[in-house]
N, C-alpha and C. Protein backbone atom coordinates (compact mmCIF):
# COMPACT_ATOMS: atom_id res chain seq x y z
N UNK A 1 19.38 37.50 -37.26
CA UNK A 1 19.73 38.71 -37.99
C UNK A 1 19.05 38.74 -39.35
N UNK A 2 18.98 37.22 -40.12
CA UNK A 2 18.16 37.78 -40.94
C UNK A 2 16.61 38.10 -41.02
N UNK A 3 15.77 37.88 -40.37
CA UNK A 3 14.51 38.35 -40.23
C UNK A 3 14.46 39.79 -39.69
N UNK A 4 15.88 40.11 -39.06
CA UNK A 4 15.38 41.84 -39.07
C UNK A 4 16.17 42.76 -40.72
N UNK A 5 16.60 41.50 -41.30
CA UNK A 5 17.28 42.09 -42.77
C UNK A 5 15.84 42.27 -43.66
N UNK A 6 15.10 41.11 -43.44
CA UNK A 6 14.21 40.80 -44.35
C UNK A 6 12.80 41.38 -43.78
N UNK A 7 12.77 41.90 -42.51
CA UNK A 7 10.84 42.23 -41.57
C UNK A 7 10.81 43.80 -41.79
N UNK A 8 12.39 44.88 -40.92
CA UNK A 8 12.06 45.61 -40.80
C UNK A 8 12.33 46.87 -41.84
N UNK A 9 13.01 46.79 -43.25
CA UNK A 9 13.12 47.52 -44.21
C UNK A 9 11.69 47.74 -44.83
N UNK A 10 10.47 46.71 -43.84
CA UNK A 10 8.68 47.43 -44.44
C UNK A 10 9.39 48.52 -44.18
N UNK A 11 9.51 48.99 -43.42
CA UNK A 11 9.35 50.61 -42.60
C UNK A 11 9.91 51.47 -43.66
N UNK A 12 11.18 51.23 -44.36
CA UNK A 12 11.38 52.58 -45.09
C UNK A 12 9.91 52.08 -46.25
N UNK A 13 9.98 51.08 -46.74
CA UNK A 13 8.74 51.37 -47.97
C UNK A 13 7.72 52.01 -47.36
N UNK A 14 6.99 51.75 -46.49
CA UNK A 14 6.36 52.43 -45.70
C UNK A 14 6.23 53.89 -45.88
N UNK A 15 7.30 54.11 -45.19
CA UNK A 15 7.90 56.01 -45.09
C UNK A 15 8.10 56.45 -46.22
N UNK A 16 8.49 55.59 -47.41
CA UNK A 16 8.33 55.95 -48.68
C UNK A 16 7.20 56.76 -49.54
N UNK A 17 5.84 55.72 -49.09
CA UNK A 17 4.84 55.71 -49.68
C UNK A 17 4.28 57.26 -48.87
N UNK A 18 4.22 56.61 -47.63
CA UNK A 18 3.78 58.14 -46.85
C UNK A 18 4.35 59.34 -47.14
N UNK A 19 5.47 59.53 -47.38
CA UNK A 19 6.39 60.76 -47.54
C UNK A 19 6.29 61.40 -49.07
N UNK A 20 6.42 60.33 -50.10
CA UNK A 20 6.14 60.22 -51.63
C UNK A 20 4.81 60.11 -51.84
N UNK A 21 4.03 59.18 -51.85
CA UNK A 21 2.57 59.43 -52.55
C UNK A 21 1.44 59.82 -51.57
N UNK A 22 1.57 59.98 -50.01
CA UNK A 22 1.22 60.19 -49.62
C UNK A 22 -0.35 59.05 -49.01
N UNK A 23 -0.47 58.99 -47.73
CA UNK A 23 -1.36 57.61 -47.49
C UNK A 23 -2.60 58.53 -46.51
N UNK A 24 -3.52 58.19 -46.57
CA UNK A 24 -4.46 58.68 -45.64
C UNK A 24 -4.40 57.99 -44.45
N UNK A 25 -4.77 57.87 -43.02
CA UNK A 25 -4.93 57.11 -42.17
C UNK A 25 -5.86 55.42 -42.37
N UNK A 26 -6.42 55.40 -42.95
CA UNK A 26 -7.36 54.40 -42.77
C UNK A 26 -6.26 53.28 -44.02
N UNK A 27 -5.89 54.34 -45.39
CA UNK A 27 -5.32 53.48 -46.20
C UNK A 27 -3.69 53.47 -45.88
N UNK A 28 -3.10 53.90 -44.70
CA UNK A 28 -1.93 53.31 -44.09
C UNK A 28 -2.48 52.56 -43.28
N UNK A 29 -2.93 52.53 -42.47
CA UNK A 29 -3.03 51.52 -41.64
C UNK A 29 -3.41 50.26 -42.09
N UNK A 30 -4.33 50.07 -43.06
CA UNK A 30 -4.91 49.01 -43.86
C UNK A 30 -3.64 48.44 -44.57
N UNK A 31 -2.45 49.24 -44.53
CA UNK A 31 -0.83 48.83 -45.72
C UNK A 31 -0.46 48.36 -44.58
N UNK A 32 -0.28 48.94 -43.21
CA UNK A 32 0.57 47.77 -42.10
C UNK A 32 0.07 47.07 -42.19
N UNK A 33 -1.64 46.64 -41.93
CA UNK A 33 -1.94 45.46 -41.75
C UNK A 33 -1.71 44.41 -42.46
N UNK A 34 -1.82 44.97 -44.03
CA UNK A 34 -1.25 44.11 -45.05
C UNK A 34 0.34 43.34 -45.06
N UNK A 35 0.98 44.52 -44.73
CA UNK A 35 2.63 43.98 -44.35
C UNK A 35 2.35 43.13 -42.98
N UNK A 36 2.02 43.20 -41.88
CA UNK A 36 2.04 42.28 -40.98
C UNK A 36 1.37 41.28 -40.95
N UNK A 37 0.27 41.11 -41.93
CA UNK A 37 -0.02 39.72 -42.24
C UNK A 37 0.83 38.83 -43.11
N UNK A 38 2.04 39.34 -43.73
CA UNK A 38 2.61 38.92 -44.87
C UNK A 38 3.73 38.27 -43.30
N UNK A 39 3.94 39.41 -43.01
CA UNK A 39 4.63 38.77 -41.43
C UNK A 39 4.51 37.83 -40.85
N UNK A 40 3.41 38.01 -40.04
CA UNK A 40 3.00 36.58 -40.25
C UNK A 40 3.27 35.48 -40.72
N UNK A 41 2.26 35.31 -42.41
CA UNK A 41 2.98 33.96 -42.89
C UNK A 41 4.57 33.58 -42.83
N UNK A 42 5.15 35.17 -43.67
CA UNK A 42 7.05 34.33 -42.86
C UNK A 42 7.07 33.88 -41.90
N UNK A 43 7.04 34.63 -40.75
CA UNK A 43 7.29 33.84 -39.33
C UNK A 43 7.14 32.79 -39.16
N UNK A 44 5.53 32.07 -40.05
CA UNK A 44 5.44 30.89 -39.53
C UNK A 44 6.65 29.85 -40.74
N UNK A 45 6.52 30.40 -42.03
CA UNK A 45 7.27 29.27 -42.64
C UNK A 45 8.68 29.79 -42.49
N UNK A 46 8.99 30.31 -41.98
CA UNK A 46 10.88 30.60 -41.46
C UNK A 46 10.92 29.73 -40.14
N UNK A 47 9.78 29.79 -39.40
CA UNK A 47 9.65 28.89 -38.11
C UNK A 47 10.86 29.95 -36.80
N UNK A 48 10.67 31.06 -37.06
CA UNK A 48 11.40 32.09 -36.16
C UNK A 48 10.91 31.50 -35.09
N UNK A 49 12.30 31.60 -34.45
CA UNK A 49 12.73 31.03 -32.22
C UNK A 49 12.09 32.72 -31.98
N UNK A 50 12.03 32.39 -30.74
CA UNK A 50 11.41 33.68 -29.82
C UNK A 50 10.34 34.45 -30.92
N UNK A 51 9.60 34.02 -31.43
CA UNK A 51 9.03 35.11 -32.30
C UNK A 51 8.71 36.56 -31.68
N UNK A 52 7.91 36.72 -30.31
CA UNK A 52 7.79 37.52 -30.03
C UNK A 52 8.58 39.12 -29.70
N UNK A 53 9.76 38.11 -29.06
CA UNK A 53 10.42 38.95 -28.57
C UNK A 53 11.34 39.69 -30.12
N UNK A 54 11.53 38.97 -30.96
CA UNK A 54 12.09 39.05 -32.38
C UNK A 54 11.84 40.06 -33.24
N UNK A 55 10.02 39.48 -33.62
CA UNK A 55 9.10 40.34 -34.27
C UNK A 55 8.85 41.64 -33.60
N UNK A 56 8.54 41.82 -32.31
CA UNK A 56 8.55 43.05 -32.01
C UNK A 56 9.86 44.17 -32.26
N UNK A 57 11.05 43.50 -32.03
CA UNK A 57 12.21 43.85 -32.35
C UNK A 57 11.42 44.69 -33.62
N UNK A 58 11.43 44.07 -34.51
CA UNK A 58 11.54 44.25 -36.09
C UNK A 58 10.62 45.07 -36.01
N UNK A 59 9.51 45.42 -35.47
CA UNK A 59 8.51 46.04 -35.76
C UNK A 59 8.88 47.53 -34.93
N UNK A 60 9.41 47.54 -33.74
CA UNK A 60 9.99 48.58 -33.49
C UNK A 60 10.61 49.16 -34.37
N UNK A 61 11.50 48.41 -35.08
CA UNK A 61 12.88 49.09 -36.24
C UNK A 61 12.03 49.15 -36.65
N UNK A 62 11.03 48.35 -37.65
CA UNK A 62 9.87 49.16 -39.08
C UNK A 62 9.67 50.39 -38.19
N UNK A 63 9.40 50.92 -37.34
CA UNK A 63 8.45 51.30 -37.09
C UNK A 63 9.73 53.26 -36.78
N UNK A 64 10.48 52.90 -36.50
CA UNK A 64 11.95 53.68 -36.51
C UNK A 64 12.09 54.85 -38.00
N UNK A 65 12.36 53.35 -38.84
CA UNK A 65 12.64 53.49 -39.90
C UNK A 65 11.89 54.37 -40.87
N UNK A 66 10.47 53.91 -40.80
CA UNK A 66 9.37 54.57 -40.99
C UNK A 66 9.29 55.86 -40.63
N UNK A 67 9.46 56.09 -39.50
CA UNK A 67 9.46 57.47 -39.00
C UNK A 67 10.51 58.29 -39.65
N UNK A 68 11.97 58.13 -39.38
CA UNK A 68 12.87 57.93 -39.87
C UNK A 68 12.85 59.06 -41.51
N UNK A 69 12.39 58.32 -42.38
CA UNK A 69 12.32 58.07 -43.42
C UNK A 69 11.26 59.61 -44.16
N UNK A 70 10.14 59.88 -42.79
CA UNK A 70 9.12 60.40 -43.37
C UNK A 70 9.41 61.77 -43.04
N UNK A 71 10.30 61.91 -41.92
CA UNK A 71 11.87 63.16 -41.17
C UNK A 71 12.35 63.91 -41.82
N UNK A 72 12.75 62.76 -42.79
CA UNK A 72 13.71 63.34 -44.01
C UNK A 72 13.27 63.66 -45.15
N UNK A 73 12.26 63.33 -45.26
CA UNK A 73 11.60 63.41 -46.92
C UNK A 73 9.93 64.21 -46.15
N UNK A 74 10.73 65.58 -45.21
CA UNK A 74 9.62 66.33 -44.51
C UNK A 74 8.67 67.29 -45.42
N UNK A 75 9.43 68.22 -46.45
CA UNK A 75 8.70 68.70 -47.55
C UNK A 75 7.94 67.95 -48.42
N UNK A 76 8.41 66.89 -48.79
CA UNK A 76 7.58 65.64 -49.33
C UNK A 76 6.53 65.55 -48.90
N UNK A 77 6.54 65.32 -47.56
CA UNK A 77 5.61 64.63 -46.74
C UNK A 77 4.41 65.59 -46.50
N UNK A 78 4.61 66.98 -45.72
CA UNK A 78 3.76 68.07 -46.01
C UNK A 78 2.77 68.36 -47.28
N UNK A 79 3.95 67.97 -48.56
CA UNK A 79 2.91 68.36 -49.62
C UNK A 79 1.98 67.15 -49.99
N UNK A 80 2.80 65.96 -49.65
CA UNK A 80 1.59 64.65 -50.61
C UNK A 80 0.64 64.58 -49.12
N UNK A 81 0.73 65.06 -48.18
CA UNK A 81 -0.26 64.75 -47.09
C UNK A 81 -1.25 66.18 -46.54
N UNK A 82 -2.03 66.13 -47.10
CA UNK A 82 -2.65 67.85 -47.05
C UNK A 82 -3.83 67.55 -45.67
N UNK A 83 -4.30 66.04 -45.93
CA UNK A 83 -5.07 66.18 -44.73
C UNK A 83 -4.23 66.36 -43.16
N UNK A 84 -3.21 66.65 -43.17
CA UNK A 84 -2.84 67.32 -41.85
C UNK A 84 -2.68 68.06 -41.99
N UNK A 85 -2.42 69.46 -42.90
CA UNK A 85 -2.14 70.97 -42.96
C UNK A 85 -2.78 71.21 -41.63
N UNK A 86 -3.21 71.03 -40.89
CA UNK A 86 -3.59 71.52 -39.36
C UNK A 86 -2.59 71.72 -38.27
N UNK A 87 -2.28 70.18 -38.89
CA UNK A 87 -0.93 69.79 -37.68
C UNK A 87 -0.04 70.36 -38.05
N UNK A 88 0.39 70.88 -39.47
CA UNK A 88 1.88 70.83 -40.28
C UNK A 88 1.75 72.70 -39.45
N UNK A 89 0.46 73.20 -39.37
CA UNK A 89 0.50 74.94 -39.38
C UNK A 89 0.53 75.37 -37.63
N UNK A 90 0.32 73.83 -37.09
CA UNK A 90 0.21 74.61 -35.35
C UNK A 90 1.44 73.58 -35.18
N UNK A 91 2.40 72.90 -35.68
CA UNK A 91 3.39 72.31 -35.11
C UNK A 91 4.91 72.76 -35.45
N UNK A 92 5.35 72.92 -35.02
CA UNK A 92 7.01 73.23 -35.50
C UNK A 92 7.84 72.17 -35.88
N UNK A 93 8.73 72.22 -37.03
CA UNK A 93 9.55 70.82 -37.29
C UNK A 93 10.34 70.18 -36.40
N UNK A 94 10.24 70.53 -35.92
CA UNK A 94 11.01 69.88 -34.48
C UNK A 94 10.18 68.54 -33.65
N UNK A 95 8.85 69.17 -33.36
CA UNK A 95 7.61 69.02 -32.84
C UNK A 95 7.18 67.81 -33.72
N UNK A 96 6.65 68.33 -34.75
CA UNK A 96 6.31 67.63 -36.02
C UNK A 96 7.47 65.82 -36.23
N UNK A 97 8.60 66.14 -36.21
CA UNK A 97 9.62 65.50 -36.51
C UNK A 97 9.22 64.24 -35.28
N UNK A 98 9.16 64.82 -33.76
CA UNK A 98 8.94 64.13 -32.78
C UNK A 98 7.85 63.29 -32.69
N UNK A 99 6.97 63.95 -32.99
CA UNK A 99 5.87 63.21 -33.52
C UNK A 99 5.68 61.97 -34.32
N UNK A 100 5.91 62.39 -35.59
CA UNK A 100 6.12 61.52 -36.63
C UNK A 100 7.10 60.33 -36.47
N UNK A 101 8.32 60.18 -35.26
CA UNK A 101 9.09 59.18 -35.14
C UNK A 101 8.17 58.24 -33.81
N UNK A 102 8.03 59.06 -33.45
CA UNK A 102 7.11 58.00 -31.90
C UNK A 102 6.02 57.64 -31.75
N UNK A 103 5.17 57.96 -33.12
CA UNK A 103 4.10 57.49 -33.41
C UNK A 103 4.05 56.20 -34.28
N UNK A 104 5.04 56.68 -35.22
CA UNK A 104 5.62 55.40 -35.66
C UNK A 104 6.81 54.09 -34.72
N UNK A 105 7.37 54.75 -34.16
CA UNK A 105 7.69 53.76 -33.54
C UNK A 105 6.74 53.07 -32.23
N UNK A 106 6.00 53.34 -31.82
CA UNK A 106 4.57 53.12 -30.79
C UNK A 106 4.09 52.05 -32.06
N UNK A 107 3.54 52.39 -33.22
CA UNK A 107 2.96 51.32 -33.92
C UNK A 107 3.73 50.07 -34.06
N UNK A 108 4.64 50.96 -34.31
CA UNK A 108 5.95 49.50 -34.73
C UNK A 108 5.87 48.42 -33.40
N UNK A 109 5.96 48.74 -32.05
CA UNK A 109 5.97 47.87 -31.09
C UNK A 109 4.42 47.50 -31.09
N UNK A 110 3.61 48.29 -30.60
CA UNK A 110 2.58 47.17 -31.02
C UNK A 110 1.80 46.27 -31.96
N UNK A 111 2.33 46.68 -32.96
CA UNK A 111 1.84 45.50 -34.24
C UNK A 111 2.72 44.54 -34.18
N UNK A 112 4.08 44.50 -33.73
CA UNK A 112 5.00 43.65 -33.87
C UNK A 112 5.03 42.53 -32.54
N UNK A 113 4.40 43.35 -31.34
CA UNK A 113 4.13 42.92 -30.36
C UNK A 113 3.10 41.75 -31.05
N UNK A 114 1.92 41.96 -31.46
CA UNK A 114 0.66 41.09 -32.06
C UNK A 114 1.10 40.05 -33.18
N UNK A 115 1.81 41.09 -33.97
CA UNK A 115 2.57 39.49 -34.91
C UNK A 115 3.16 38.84 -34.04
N UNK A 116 3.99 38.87 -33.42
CA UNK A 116 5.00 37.82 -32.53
C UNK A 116 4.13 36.78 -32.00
N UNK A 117 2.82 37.18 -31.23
CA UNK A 117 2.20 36.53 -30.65
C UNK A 117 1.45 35.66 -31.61
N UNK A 118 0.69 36.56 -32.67
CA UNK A 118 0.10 35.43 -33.74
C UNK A 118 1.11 34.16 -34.25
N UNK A 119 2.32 34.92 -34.73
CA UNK A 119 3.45 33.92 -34.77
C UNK A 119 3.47 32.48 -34.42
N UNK A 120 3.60 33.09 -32.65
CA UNK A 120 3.80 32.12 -31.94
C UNK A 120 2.73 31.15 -31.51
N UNK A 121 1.68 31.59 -31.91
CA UNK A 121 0.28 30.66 -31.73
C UNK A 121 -0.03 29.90 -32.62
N UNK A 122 0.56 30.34 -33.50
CA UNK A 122 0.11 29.65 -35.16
C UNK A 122 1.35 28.51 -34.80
N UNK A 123 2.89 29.12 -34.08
CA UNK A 123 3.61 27.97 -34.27
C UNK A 123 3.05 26.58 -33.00
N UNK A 124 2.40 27.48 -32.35
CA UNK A 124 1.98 26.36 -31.25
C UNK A 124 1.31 25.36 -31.68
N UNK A 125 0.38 25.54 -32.46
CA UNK A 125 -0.80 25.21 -33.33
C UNK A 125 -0.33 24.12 -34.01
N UNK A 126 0.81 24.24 -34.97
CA UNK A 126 1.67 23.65 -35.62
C UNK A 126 2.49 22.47 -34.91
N UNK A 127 2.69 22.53 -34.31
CA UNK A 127 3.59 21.63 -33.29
C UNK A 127 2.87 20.73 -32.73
N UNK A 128 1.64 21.08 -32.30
CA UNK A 128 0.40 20.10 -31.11
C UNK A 128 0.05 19.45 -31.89
């Protein structure tokens, strides 16, 4: 329980940044990668059991939360993110809303899916 206290609250900072200052694609994605390498190193010096199955956990919830987060803070999000005015003018909030949670949660499982595994290779590594 505590590694999903301490892995998956990335997600609201996350949804924060996206919703509040707004992130382009290349420089969010470049911020997960940054948070899941930080992942990483915990995992290995917490020495998390099941990493995989764990970390993905957590990365689903980041990945929830995130969405979550960017839902609610939707006017926010519209205005600090102009490079989608495309999507924001042919999608309905509903639409939009759906979107924005299952895209994020899709990332969340597979990055968390890949940490788990790095995790667990690094702990293999460690052990041999």
């Amino acid at each position: 329980m505590r590694h999903v206290l301490i892995l998956a609250p990335t997600g609201i900072v996350m949804g924060l940044l996206k919703a509040l200052v707004g992130l382009p694609i290349q420089v969010e994605m470049a911020a997960w990668l940054g948070l899941y390498i930080l992942w990483v190193v915990y995992g290995v010096r917490a020495n998390i059991a099941q990493p995989v199955r764990r970390v993905a956990f957590c990365g689903t919830l980041a990945g929830l939360l995130a969405g979550s987060t960017q839902v609610i803070l939707m006017e926010q999000y519209k205005a600090n993110n102009p490079w989608y005015a495309d999507v924001f003018e042919t999608s309905s909030a509903q639409n939009l809303s759906t979107s924005l949670l299952g895209q994020n949660i899709a990332l969340g499982i597979v990055f968390g899916l890949i940490t788990g595994l790095l995790i667990r290779w690094r702990l293999g590594r460690e052990a041999g």
